[in-house]
Protein backbone atom coordinates (compact mmCIF):
# COMPACT_ATOMS: atom_id res chain seq x y z
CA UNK A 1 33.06 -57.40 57.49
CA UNK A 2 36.40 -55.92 59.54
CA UNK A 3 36.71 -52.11 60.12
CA UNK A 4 39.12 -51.89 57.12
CA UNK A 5 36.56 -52.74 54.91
CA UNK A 6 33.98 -50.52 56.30
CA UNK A 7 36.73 -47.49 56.48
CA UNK A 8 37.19 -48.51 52.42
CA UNK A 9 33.40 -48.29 51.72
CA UNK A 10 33.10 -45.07 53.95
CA UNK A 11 36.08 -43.24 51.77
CA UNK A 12 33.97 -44.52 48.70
CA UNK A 13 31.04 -43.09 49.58
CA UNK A 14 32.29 -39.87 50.13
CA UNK A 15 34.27 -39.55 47.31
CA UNK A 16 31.39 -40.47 45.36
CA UNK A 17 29.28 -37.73 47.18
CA UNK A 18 31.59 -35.08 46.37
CA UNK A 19 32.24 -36.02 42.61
CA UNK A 20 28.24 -35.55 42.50
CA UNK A 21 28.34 -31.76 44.03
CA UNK A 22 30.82 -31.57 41.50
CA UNK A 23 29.42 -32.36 38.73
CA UNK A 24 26.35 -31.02 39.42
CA UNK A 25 27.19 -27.16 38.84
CA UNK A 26 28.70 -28.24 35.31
CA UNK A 27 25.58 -29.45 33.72
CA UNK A 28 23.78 -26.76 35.59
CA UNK A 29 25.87 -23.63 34.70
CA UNK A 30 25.33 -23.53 30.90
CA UNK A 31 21.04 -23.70 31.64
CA UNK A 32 21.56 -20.45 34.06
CA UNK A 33 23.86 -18.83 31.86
CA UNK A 34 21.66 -19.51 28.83
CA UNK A 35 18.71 -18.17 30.57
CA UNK A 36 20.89 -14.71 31.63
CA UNK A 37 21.36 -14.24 27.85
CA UNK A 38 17.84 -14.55 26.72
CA UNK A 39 16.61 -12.19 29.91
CA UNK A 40 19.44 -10.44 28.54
CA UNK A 41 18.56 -10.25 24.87
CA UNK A 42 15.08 -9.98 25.45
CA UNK A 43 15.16 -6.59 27.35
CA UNK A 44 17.77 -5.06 24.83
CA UNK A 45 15.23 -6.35 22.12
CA UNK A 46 12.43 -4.28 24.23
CA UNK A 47 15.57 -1.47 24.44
CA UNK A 48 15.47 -1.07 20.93
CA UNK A 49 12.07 -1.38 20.02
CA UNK A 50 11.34 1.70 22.31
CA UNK A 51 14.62 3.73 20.94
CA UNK A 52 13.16 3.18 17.52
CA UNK A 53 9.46 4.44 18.32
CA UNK A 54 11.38 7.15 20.23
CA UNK A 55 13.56 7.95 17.15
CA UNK A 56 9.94 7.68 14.54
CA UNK A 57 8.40 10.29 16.76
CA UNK A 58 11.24 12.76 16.57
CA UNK A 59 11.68 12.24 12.78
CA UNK A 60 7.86 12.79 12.79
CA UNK A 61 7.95 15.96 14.65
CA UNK A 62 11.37 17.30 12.50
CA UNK A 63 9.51 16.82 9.43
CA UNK A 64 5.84 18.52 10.58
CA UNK A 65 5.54 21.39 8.08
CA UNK A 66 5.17 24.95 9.64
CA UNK A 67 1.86 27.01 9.74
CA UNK A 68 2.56 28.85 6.79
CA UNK A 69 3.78 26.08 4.78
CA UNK A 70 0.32 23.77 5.65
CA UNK A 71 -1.72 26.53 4.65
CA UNK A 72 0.46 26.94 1.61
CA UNK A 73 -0.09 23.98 0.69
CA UNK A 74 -4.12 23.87 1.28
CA UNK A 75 -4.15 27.15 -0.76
CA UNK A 76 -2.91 25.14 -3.91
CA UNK A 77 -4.67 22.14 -2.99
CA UNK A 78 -8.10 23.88 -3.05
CA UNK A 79 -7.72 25.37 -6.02
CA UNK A 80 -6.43 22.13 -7.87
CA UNK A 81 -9.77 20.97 -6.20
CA UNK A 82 -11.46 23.31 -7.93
CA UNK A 83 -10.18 22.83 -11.70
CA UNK A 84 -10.43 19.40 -11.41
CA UNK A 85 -14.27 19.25 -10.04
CA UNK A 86 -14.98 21.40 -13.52
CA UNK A 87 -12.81 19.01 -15.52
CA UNK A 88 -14.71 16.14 -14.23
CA UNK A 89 -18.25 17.62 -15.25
CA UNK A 90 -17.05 17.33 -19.11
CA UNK A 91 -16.78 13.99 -19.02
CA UNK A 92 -20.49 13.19 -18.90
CA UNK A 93 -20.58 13.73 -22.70
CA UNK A 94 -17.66 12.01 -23.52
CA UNK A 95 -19.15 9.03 -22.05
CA UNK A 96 -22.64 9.66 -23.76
CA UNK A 97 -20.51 9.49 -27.64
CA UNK A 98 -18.63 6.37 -26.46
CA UNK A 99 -21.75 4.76 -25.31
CA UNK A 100 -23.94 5.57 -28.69
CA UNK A 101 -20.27 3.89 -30.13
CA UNK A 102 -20.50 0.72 -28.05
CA UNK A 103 -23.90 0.09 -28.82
CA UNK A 104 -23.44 0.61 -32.60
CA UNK A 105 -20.84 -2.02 -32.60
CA UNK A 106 -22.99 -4.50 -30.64
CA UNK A 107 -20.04 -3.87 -27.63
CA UNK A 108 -23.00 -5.14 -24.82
CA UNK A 109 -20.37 -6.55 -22.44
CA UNK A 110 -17.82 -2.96 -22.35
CA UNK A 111 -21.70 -1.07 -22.87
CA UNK A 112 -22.48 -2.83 -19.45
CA UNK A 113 -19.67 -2.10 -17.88
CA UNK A 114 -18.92 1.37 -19.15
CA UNK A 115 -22.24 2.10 -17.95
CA UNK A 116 -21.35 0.48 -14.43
CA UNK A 117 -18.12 2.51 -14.38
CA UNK A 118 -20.00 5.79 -15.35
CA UNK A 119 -22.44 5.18 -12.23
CA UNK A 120 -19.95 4.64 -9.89
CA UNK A 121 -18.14 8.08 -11.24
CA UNK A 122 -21.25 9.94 -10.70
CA UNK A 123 -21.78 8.57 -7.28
CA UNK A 124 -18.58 9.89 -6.34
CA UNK A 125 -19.06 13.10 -8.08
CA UNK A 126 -22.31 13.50 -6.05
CA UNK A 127 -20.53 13.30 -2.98
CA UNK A 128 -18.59 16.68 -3.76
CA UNK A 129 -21.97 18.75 -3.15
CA UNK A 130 -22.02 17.45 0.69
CA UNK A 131 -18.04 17.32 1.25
CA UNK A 132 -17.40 19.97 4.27
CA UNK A 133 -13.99 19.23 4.21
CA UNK A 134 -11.42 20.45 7.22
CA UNK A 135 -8.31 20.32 5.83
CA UNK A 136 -6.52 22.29 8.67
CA UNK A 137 -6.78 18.61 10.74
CA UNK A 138 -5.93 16.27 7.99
CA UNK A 139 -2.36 15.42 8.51
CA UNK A 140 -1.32 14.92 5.08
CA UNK A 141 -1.28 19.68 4.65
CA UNK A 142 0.97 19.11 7.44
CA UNK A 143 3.43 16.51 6.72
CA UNK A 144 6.74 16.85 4.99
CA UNK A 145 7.65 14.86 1.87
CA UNK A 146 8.85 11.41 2.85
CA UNK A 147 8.83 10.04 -0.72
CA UNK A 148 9.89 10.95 -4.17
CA UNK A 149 9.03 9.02 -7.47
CA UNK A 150 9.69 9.92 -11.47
CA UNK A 151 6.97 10.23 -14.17
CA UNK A 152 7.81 11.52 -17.17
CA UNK A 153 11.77 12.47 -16.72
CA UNK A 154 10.82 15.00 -13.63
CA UNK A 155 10.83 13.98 -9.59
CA UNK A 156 8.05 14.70 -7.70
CA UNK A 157 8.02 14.27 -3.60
CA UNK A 158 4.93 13.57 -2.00
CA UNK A 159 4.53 12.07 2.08
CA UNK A 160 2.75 8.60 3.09
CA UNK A 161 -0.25 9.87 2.35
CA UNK A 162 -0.11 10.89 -1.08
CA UNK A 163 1.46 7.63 -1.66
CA UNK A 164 -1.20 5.32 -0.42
CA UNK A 165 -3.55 7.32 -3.02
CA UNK A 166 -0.86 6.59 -5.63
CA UNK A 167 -1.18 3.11 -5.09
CA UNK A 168 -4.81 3.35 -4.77
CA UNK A 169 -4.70 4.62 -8.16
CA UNK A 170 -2.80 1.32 -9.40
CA UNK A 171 -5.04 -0.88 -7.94
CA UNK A 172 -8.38 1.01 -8.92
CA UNK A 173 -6.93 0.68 -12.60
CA UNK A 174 -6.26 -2.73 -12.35
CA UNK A 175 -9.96 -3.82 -10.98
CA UNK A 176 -11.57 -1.79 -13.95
CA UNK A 177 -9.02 -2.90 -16.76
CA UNK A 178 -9.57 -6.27 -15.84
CA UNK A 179 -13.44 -6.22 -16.19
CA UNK A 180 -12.64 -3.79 -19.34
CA UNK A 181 -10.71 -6.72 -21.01
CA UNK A 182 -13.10 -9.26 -19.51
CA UNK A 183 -15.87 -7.23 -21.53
CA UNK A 184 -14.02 -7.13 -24.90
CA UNK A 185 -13.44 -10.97 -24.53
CA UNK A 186 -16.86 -11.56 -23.94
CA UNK A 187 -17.79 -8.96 -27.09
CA UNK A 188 -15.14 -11.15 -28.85
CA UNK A 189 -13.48 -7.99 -29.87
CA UNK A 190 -9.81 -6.95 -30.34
CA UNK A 191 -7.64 -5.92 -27.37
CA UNK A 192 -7.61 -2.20 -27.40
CA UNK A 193 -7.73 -0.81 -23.90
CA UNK A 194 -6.72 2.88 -25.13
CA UNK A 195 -10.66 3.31 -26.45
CA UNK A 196 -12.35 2.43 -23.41
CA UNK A 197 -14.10 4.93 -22.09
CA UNK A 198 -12.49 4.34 -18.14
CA UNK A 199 -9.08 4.13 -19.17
CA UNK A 200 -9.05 7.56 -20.94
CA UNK A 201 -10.97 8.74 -17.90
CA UNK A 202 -8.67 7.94 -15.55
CA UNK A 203 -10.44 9.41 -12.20
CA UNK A 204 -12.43 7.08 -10.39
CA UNK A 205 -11.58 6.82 -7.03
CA UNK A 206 -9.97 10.27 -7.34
CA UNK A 207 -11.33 13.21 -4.67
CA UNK A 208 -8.57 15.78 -5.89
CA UNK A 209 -6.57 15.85 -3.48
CA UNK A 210 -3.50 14.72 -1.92
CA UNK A 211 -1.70 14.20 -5.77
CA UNK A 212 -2.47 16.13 -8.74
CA UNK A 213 -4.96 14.70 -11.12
CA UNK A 214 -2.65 13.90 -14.54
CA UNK A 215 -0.53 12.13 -11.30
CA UNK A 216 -3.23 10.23 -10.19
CA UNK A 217 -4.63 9.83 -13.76
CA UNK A 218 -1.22 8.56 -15.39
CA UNK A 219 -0.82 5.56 -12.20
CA UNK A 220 -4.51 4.55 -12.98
CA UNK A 221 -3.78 3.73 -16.42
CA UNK A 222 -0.65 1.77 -15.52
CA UNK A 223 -3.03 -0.18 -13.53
CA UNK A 224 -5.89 -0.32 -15.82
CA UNK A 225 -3.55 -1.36 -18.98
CA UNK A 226 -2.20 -4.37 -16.84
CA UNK A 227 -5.99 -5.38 -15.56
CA UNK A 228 -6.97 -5.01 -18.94
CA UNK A 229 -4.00 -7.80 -20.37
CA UNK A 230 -5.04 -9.90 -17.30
CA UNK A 231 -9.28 -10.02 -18.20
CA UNK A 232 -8.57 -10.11 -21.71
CA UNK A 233 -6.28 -13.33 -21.93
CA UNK A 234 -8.17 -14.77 -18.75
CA UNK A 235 -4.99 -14.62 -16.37
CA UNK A 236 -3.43 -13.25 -13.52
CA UNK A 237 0.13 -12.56 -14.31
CA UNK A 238 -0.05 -9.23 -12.65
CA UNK A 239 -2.61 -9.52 -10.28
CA UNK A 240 -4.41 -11.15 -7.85
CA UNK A 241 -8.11 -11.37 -6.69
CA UNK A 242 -8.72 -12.04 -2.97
CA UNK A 243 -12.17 -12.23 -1.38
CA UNK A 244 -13.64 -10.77 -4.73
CA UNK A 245 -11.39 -7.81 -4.96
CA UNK A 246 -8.88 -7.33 -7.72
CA UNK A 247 -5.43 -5.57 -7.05
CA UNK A 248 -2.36 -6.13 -8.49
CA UNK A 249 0.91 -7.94 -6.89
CA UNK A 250 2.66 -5.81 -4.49
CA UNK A 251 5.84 -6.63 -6.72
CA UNK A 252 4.31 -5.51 -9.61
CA UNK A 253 2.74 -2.18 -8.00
CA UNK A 254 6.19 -1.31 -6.08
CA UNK A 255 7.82 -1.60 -9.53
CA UNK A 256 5.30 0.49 -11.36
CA UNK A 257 5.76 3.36 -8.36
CA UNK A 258 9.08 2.86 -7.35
CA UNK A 259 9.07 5.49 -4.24
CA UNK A 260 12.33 6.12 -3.07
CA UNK A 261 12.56 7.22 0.43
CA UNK A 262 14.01 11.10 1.12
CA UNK A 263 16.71 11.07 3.50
C-alpha cells in the first residue's frame, strides 16, 4: 500500500469520526429536551396542585361563619331538635294501626319488614336519651352555605354537610323502598308504596339536625318511591346493591338533588 493510499484512508477515517460527533447530539438533543419538559411540567403540575389547596383553604376560611352567626344557627337548630324529637314519639301509634292493618290483610312479608323498620326507628330514637351533643365543635354551625337546591318552587342553601345528609336521605329511602316493594311482591299485592308505613314516615336515619325534617323527609321518599319500583318489579334501573348495601346510582341521586354550587 503507497502513502497516497494510506493519506486517503487516514482523511476517511476522520471524516467519518467527525460525521459521528455530529450526529450524535441530533439524536441526543430531542431525549434531553424531552426530559426538561416533563421535569418541567411535572413541578408546575406540583405548582398548581399546592396553589389550589392554598386557594381551598382561603375560600374555607372566607366562608367560616362568625360567632354570632354559629350560635345563631345552633339556637334554631336546637329547637328544630326539639319539635322534631316530640314529632317522632307520635309515630309509635301510627305504626301500631298500620300493623293491626297488615296483619288483617295477611301482608306477612311488609308486616315483617314494617316491624324491622319500626325497630331500627326505635333504636335510633333510644339513642337521643344518651346524645351529649357539642355543637360549638361540629363544623357544619360554622360553615357558610356552599350549596343551594329547589323543593317545592323555593331555594334553600345548605354547606357540604347538610348535603351529605341529603343524600343520605336518598339512599336510606331507596334501601327501605326496595325491601318495601320486595315485601308487597312477595304478599303478591298491588304496588302502592304511599301506604307503607316507612314511606309516610320518612325519618329513619334522621338525628334532626343539619336539614330540617319535611327536607330530609321529602328526599327520603324520592328515594324510597324509586327502591320501592326497583323491589317490586325485581330490577335495578335506579339502583345498585354493592357488598349487600342498596343505594341508588350517583346519576340518578345527583338528578334527584341537583345542588348547584354558590359562587
Amino acid at each position: 500500500m503507497n502513502i497516497s493510499t494510506l493519506n486517503r484512508l487516514a482523511t476517511t477515517v476522520v471524516i467519518s469520526a467527525a460525521l459521528a460527533a455530529i450526529s450524535f447530539p441530533s439524536h441526543a438533543q430531542p431525549q434531553a429536551n424531552a426530559a426538561n419538559q416533563q421535569a418541567t411540567e411535572a413541578k408546575q403540575n406540583k405548582q398548581d396542585k399546592q396553589d389550589e389547596k392554598d386557594n381551598k383553604k382561603a375560600h374555607q376560611q372566607q366562608q367560616r361563619l362568625s360567632q354570632q352567626q354559629q350560635q345563631e344557627r345552633i339556637r334554631q337548630e336546637q329547637e328544630s331538635l326539639a319539635q322534631y324529637r316530640k314529632k317522632i314519639a307520635l309515630q309509635e301509634a301510627i305504626a301500631q294501626r298500620n300493623a293491626q292493618l297488615l296483619q288483617q290483610q295477611k301482608r306477612l312479608a311488609h308486616y315483617r319488614f314494617q316491624q324491622a323498620y319500626y325497630e331500627r326507628m326505635r333504636q335510633q330514637q333510644a339513642q337521643f336519651q344518651y346524645d351529649r351533643y357539642d355543637f360549638n365543635s361540629d363544623p357544619f354551625y360554622y360553615t357558610a352555605p356552599s350549596y343551594r337546591y329547589r323543593r317545592g318552587g323555593r331555594y334553600y342553601e345548605t354547606n357540604r354537610y347538610g348535603a351529605d345528609i341529603l343524600r343520605q336521605a336518598l339512599n336510606y329511602g331507596y334501601q327501605e323502598g326496595f325491601q318495601a316493594g320486595r315485601a308487597d311482591r312477595q304478599d303478591n299485592w298491588r304496588f302502592d308504596y304511599r301506604q307503607s308505613f316507612a314511606y309516610q314516615d320518612g325519618n329513619y336515619g334522621y338525628d334532626g339536625r343539619y336539614v330540617r325534617q319535611d327536607d330530609y323527609n321529602h328526599y327520603f321518599r324520592e328515594g324510597f318511591q324509586r327502591g320501592y319500583e326497583d323491589g317490586y318489579y325485581d330490577r335495578r334501573q335506579y339502583g345498585r346493591n354493592i357488598n349487600g348495601s342498596d343505594s341508588l346510582l350517583g346519576a340518578v341521586l345527583s338528578a334527584i338533588l341537583n345542588l348547584e354550587t354558590l359562587q
